[in-house]
Protein backbone atom coordinates (compact mmCIF):
# COMPACT_ATOMS: atom_id res chain seq x y z
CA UNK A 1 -18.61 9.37 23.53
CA UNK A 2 -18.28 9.45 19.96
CA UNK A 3 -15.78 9.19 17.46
CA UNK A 4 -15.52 10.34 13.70
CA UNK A 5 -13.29 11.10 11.35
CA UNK A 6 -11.89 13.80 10.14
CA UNK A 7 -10.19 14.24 6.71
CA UNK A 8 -7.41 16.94 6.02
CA UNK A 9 -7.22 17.96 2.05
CA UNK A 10 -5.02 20.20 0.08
CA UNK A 11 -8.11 22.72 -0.82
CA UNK A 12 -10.71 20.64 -2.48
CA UNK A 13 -12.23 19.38 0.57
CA UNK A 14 -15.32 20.60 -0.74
CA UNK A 15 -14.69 19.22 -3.65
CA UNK A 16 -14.22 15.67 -2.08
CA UNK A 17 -17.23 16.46 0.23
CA UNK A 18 -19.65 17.24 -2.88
CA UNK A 19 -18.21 13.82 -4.00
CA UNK A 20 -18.49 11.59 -1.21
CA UNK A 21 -21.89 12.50 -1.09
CA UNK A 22 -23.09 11.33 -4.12
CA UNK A 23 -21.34 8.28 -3.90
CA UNK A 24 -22.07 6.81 0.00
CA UNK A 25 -25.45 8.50 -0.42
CA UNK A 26 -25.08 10.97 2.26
CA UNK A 27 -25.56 14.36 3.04
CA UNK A 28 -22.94 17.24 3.38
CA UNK A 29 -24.16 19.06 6.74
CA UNK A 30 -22.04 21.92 7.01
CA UNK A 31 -19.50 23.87 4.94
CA UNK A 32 -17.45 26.46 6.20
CA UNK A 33 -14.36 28.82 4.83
CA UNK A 34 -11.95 30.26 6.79
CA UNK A 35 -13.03 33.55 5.11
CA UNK A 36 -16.22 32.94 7.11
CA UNK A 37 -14.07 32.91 10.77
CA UNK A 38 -12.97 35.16 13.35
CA UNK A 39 -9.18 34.23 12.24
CA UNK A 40 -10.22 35.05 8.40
CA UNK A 41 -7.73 38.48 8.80
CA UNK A 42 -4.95 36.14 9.65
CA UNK A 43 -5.05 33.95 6.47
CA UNK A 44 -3.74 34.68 3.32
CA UNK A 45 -6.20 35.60 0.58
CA UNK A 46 -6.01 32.71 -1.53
CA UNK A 47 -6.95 30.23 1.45
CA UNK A 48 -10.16 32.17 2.42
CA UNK A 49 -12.31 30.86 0.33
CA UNK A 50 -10.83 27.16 1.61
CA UNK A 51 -12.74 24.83 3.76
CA UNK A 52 -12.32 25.73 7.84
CA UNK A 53 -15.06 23.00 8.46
CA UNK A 54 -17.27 20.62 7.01
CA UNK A 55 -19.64 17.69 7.97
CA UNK A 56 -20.57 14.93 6.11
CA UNK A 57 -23.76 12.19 7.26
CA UNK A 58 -23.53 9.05 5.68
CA UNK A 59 -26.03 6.29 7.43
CA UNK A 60 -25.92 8.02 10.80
CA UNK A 61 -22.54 8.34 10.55
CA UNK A 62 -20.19 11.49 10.69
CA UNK A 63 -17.54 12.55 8.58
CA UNK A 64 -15.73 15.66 8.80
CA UNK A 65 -13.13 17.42 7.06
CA UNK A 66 -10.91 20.70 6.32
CA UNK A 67 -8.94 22.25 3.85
CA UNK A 68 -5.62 22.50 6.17
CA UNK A 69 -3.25 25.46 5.56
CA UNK A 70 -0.29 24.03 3.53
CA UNK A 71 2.28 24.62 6.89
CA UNK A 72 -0.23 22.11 8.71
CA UNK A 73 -1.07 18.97 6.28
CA UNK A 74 0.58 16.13 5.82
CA UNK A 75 -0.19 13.68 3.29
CA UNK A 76 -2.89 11.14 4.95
CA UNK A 77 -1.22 7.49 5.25
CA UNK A 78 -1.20 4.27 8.46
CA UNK A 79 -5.01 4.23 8.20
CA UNK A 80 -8.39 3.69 6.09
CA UNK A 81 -11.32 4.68 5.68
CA UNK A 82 -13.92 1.60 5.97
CA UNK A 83 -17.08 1.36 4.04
CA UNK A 84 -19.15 -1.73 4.77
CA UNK A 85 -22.30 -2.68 2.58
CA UNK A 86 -24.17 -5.61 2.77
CA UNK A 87 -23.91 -6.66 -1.55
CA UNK A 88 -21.25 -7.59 -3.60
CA UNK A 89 -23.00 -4.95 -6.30
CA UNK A 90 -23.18 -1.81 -3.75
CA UNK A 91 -19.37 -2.86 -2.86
CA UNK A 92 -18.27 -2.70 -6.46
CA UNK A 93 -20.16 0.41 -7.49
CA UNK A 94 -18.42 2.10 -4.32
CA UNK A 95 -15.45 1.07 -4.51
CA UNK A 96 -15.27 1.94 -8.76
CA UNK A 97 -16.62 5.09 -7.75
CA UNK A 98 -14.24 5.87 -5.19
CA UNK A 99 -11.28 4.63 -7.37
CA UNK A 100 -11.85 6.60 -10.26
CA UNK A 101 -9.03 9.15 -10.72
CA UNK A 102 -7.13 7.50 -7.40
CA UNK A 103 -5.11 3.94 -7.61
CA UNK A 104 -6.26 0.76 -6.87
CA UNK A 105 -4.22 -0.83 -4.26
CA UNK A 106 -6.15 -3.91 -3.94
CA UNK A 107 -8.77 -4.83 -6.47
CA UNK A 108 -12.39 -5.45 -5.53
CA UNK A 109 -13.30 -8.93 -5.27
CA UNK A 110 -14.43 -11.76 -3.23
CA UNK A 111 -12.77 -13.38 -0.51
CA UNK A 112 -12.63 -15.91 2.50
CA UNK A 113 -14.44 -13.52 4.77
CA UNK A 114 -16.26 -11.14 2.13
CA UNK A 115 -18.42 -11.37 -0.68
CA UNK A 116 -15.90 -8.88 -2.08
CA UNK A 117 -13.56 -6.20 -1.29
CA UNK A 118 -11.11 -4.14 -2.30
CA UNK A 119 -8.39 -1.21 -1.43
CA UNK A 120 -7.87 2.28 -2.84
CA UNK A 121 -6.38 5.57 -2.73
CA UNK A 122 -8.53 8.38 -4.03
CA UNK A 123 -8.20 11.28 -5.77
CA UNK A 124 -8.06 13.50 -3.27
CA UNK A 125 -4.79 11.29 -1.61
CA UNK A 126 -7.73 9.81 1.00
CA UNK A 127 -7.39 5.57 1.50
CA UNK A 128 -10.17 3.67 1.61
CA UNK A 129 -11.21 -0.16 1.92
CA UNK A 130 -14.23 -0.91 0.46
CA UNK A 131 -16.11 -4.22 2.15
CA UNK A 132 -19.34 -6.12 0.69
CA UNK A 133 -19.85 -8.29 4.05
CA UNK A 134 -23.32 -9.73 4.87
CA UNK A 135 -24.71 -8.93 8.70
CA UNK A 136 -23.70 -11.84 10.99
């Protein structure tokens, strides 16, 4: 079994994919519009060219994502997605990245458990927390 996560956006998942990337280092996979699908005749023209699909690999791990028609999106809230690095430096440099153009919920910093960490909201509306914990 596996399980990933998968990110709806308001049509700049490739966009945010493109972005993640460069900042968690990873590697977008796969990219596909709903132009590109069987269903592309029952879209509306200015969602073709949106994101049906994509895959993101960041350190063995999967991300995925979609551009979901407007009727089927809802505003992503009740969870987080986790980044864990091993340095205090990575963490910030993340977690500035990340926040640019979003809001900071919880400043990066260093706590009881953490050499630092912090909480944020994105630009593209996705939450993130943001943890520079050593390996036990």
């Amino acid at each position: 079994m596996d399980v990933n996560i998968y990110l709806s956006f308001d049509g700049r998942c490739a966009e945010a994919f493109d972005f993640y990337a460069r900042v968690l280092g990873g590697t977008v996979e796969s990219k596909h519009t709903w132009g590109e699908t069987p269903q592309a005749g029952d879209m509306p023209p200015d969602q073709r060219d949106k994101i049906m699909h994509a895959q993101l690999r960041v350190a063995g791990k999967l991300i995925m994502g979609a551009d979901a028609p407007p009727q089927w999106r809802s505003k992503p809230e009740g969870f987080s997605v986790s980044v864990n690095v091993a340095d205090a430096d990575e963490g910030r440099r993340v977690f500035e990245a990340l926040a640019e153009g979003g809001e900071v919920k919880m400043p990066f910093g260093p706590t009881f458990w953490a050499k630092g960490f912090g909480m944020l909201v994105d630009r593209y509306e996705v939450p993130w927390m943001v943890n520079a914990q050593p390996a036990a």
